[in-house]
Protein backbone atom coordinates (compact mmCIF):
# COMPACT_ATOMS: atom_id res chain seq x y z
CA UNK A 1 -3.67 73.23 -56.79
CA UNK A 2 -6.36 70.59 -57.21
CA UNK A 3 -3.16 68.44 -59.54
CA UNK A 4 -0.98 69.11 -56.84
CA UNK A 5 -3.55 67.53 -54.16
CA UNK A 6 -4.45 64.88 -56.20
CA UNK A 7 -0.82 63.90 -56.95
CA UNK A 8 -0.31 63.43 -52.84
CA UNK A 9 -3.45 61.95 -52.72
CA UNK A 10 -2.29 59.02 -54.50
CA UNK A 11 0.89 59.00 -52.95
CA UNK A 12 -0.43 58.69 -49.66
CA UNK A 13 -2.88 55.95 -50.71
CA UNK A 14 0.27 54.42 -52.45
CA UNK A 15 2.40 54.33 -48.89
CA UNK A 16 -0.39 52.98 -47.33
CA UNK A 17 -1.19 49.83 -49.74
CA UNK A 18 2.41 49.19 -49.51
CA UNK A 19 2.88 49.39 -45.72
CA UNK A 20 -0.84 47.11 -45.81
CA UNK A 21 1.29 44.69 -47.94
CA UNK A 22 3.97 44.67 -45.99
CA UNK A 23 2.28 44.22 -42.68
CA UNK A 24 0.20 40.76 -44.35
CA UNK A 25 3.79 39.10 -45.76
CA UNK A 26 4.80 39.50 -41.96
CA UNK A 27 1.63 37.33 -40.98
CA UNK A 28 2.41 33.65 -40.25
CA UNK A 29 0.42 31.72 -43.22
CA UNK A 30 -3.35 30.48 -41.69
CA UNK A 31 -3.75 26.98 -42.04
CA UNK A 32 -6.60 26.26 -43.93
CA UNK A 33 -9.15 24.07 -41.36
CA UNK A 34 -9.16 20.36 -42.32
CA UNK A 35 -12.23 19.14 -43.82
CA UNK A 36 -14.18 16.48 -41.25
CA UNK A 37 -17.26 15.66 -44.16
CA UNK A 38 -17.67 11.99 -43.62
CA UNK A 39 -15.70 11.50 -40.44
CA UNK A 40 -16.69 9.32 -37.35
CA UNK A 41 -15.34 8.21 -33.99
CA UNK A 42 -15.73 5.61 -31.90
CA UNK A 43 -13.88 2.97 -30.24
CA UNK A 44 -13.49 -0.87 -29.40
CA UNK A 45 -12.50 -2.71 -26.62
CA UNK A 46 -11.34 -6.28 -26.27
CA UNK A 47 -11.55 -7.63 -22.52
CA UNK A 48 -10.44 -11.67 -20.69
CA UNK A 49 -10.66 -12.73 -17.84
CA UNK A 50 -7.36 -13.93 -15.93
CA UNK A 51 -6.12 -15.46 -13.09
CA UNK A 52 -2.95 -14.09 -11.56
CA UNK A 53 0.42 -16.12 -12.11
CA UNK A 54 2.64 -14.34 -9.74
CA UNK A 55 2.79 -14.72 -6.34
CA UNK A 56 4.99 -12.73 -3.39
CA UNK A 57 5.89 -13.69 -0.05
CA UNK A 58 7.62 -11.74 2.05
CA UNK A 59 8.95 -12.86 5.36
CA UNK A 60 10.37 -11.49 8.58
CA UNK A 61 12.92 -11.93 11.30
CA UNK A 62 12.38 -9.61 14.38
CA UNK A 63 15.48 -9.08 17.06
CA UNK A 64 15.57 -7.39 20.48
CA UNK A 65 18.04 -6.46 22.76
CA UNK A 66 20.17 -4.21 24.99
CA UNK A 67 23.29 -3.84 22.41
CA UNK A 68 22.52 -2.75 18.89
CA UNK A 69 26.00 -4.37 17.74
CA UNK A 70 24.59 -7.63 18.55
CA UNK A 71 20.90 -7.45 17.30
CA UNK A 72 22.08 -6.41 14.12
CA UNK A 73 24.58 -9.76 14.03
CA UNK A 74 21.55 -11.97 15.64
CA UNK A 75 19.44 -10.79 12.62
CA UNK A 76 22.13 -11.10 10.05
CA UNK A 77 22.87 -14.58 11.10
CA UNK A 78 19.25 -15.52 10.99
CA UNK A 79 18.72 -14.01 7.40
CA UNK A 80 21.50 -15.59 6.29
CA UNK A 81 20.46 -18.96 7.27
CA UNK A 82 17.26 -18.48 5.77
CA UNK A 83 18.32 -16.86 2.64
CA UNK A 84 20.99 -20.20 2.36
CA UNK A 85 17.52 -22.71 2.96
CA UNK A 86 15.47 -20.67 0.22
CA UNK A 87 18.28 -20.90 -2.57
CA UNK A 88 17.92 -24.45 -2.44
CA UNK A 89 14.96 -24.24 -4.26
CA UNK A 90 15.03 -21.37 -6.29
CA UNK A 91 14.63 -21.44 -10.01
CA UNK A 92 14.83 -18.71 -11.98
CA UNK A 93 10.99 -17.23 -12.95
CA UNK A 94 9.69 -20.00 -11.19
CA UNK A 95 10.78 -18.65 -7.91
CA UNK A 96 13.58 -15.82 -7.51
CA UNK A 97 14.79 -15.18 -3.88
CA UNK A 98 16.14 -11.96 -2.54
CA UNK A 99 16.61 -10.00 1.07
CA UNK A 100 14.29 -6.99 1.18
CA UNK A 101 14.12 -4.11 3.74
CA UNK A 102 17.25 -3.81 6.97
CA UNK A 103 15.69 -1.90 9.86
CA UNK A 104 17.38 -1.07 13.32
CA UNK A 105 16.17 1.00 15.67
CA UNK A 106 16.20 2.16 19.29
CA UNK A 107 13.42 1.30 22.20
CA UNK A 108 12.77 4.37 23.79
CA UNK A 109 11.59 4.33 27.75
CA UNK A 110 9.00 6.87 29.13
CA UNK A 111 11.26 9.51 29.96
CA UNK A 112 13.25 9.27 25.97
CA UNK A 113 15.98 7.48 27.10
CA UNK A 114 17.27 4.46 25.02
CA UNK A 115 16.69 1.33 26.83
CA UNK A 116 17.38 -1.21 24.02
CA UNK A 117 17.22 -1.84 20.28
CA UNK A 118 14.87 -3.38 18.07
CA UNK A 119 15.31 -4.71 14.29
CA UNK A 120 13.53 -6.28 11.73
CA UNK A 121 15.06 -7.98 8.36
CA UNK A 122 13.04 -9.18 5.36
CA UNK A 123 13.55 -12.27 2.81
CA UNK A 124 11.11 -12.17 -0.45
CA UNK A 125 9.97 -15.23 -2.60
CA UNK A 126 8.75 -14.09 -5.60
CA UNK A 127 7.82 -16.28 -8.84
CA UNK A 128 5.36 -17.69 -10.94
CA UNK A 129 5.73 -21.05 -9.54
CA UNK A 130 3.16 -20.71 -6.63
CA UNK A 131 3.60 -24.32 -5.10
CA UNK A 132 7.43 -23.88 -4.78
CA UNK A 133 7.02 -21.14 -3.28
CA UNK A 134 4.39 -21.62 -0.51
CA UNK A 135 6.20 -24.88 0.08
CA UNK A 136 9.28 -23.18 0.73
CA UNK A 137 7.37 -20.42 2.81
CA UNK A 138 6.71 -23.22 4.86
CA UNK A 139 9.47 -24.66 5.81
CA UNK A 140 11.24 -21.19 7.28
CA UNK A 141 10.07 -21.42 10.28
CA UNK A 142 12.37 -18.94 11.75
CA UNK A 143 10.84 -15.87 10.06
CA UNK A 144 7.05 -14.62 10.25
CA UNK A 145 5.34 -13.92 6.77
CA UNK A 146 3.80 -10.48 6.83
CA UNK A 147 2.39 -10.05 3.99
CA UNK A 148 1.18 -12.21 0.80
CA UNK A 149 0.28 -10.41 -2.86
CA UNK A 150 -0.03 -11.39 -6.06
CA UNK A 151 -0.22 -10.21 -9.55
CA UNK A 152 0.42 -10.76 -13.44
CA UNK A 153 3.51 -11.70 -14.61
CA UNK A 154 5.23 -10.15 -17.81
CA UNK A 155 4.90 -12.79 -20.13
CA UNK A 156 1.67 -13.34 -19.37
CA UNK A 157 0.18 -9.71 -19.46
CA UNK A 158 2.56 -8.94 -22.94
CA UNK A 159 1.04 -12.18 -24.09
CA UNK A 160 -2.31 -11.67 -23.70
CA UNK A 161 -2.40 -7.59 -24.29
CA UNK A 162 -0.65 -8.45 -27.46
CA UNK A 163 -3.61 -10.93 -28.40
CA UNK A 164 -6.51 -8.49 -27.29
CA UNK A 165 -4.97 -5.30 -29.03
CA UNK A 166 -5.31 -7.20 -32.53
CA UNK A 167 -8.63 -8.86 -31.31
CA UNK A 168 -9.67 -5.19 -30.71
CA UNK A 169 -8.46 -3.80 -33.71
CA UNK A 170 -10.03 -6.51 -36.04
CA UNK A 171 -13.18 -5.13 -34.18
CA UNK A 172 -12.45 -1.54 -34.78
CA UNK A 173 -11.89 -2.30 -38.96
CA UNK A 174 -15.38 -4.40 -38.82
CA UNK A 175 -17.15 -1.93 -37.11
CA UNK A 176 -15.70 0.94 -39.52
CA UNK A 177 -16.73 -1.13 -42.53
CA UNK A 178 -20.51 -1.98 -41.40
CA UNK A 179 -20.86 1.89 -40.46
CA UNK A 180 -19.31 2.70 -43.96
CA UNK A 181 -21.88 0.50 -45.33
CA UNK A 182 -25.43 1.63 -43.51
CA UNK A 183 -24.65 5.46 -44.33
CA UNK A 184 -24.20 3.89 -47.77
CA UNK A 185 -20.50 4.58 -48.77
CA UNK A 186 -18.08 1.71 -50.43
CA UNK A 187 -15.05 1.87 -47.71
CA UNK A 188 -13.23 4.07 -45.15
CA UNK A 189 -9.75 5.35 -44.72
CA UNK A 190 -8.26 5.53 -41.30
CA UNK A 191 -8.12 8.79 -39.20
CA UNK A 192 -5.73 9.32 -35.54
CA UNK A 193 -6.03 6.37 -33.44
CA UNK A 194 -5.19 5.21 -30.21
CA UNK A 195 -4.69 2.11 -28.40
CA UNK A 196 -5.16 1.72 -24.73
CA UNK A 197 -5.10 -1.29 -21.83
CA UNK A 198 -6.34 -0.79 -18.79
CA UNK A 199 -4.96 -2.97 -15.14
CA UNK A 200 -6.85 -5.55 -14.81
CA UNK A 201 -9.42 -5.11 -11.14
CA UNK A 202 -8.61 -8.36 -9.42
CA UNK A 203 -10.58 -9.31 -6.70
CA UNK A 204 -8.96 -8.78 -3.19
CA UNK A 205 -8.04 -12.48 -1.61
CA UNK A 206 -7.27 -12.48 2.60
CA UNK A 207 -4.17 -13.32 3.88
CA UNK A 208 -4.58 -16.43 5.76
CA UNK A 209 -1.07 -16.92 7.08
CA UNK A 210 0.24 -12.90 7.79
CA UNK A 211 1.89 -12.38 10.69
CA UNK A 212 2.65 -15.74 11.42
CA UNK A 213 2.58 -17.01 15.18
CA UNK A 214 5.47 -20.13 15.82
CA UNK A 215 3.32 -22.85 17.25
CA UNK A 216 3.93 -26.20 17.94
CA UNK A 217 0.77 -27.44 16.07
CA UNK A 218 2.39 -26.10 13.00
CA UNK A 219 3.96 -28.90 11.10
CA UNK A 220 7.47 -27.76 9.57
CA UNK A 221 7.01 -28.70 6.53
CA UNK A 222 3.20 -27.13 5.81
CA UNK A 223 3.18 -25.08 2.91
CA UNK A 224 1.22 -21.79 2.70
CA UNK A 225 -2.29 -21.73 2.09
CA UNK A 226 -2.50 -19.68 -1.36
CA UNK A 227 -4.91 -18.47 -3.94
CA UNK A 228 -4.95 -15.77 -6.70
CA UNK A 229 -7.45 -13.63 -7.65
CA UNK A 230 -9.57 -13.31 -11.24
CA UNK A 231 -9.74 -10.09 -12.97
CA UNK A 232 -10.46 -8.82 -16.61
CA UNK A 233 -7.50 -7.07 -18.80
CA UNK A 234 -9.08 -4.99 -21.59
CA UNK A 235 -7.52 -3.06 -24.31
CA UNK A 236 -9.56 -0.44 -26.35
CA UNK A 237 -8.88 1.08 -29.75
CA UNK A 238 -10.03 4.25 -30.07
CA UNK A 239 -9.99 6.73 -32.85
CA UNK A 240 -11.72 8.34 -36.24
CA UNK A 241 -12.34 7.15 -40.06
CA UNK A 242 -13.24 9.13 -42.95
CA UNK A 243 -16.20 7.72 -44.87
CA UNK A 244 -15.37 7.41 -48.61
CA UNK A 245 -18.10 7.15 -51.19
């Protein structure tokens, strides 16, 4: 008797190392946690100052009347007109020219009846070529300007993120090397890192000429009374280095 239970004894503890065994080779393998010894993060930012090189104008023609078939002509012929003056001086980059926003809509009276129609048409100038373009501004003195902005252009913001990122990644090495060097190790290698650039916070500038009223003290020819705003671009390199002895 005592054989016979030993004998199922070890059969039963057999089944159950197997089924044990079988159950682990299921398991997904465990990565084994990386070693961090030696590692630090920090990060490095390169920042200049700029002045905005694009400008935006964007100017309006305004119709009223009784028959929406023939505001919508009066407003097409006077974009038209205007869009044929601004070509004249377009250049491409230095100032591009195209029609922006075609609204018609109905005047309503008291009681929600329709009593006429009202529409407004836009032309933009838009370049890097700011005196061409406030010059030109100027001289359409059938449309209202409503609103003025300005900004970076492409060239110039590839250009100069393109200069900071390796400006801030030359700091980044340094930086890695002289903390390499007080904790008393020869070198580093590199770890993840990121590069960043942030929009640059220009400072707001008033529009002087929105909105603007047709008086005859305005010469025809004045151009538009512009100027850009400063603000810093940065970019910042970010990221971790293994210390190596």
């Amino acid at each position: 008797m005592q054989a016979t239970h030993r004998a199922l004894s070890s059969r039963r503890a057999a089944a159950a190392l197997a089924v044990t065994a079988a159950t682990l080779a299921g398991l997904p393998a465990i990565a084994a946690e990386p070693v961090r010894d030696n590692v630090v993060s920090f990060s490095t930012t390169a920042t200049r100052e700029l002045v905005q090189d694009l400008i935006q104008i964007t100017l309006q023609a305004r119709q009223e009347g009784a028959v929406a078939a023939e505001v919508q002509a009066q407003l097409k012929q006077q974009l038209e007109g205007a869009l044929a003056e601004a070509r004249k001086a377009a250049v491409p980059g230095g100032m591009d020219v195209r029609t922006g926003g075609f609204h018609l809509s109905p005047r309503y009276t008291n009681n929600g009846r329709v009593n006429g129609w009202q529409g407004q048409a836009q032309l933009v100038l838009e370049g890097t070529d700011m005196a061409r373009i406030s010059q030109t501004a100027g001289r359409l003195n059938a449309l209202q300007i409503t609103s003025v902005s300005y900004g970076l252009s492409r060239a110039l913001r590839e250009s100069q993120e393109s200069e900071l990122t390796s400006q801030a990644i030359a700091r980044f090495r340094e930086r890695a090397q002289r903390i390499a060097a007080d904790f008393g190790q020869r070198g580093f290698s590199l770890g993840e890192v990121s590069v960043s650039s942030t929009d640059p916070g220009f400072e707001g500038r008033p529009v002087l000429m929105a909105a603007r009223a047709k008086t005859m003290e305005m010469m025809a020819d004045a151009p538009v009374p512009v100027e850009p705003g400063k603000g810093t671009l940065s970019v910042t390199v970010s990221g971790q280095v293994r210390l190596t002895p």
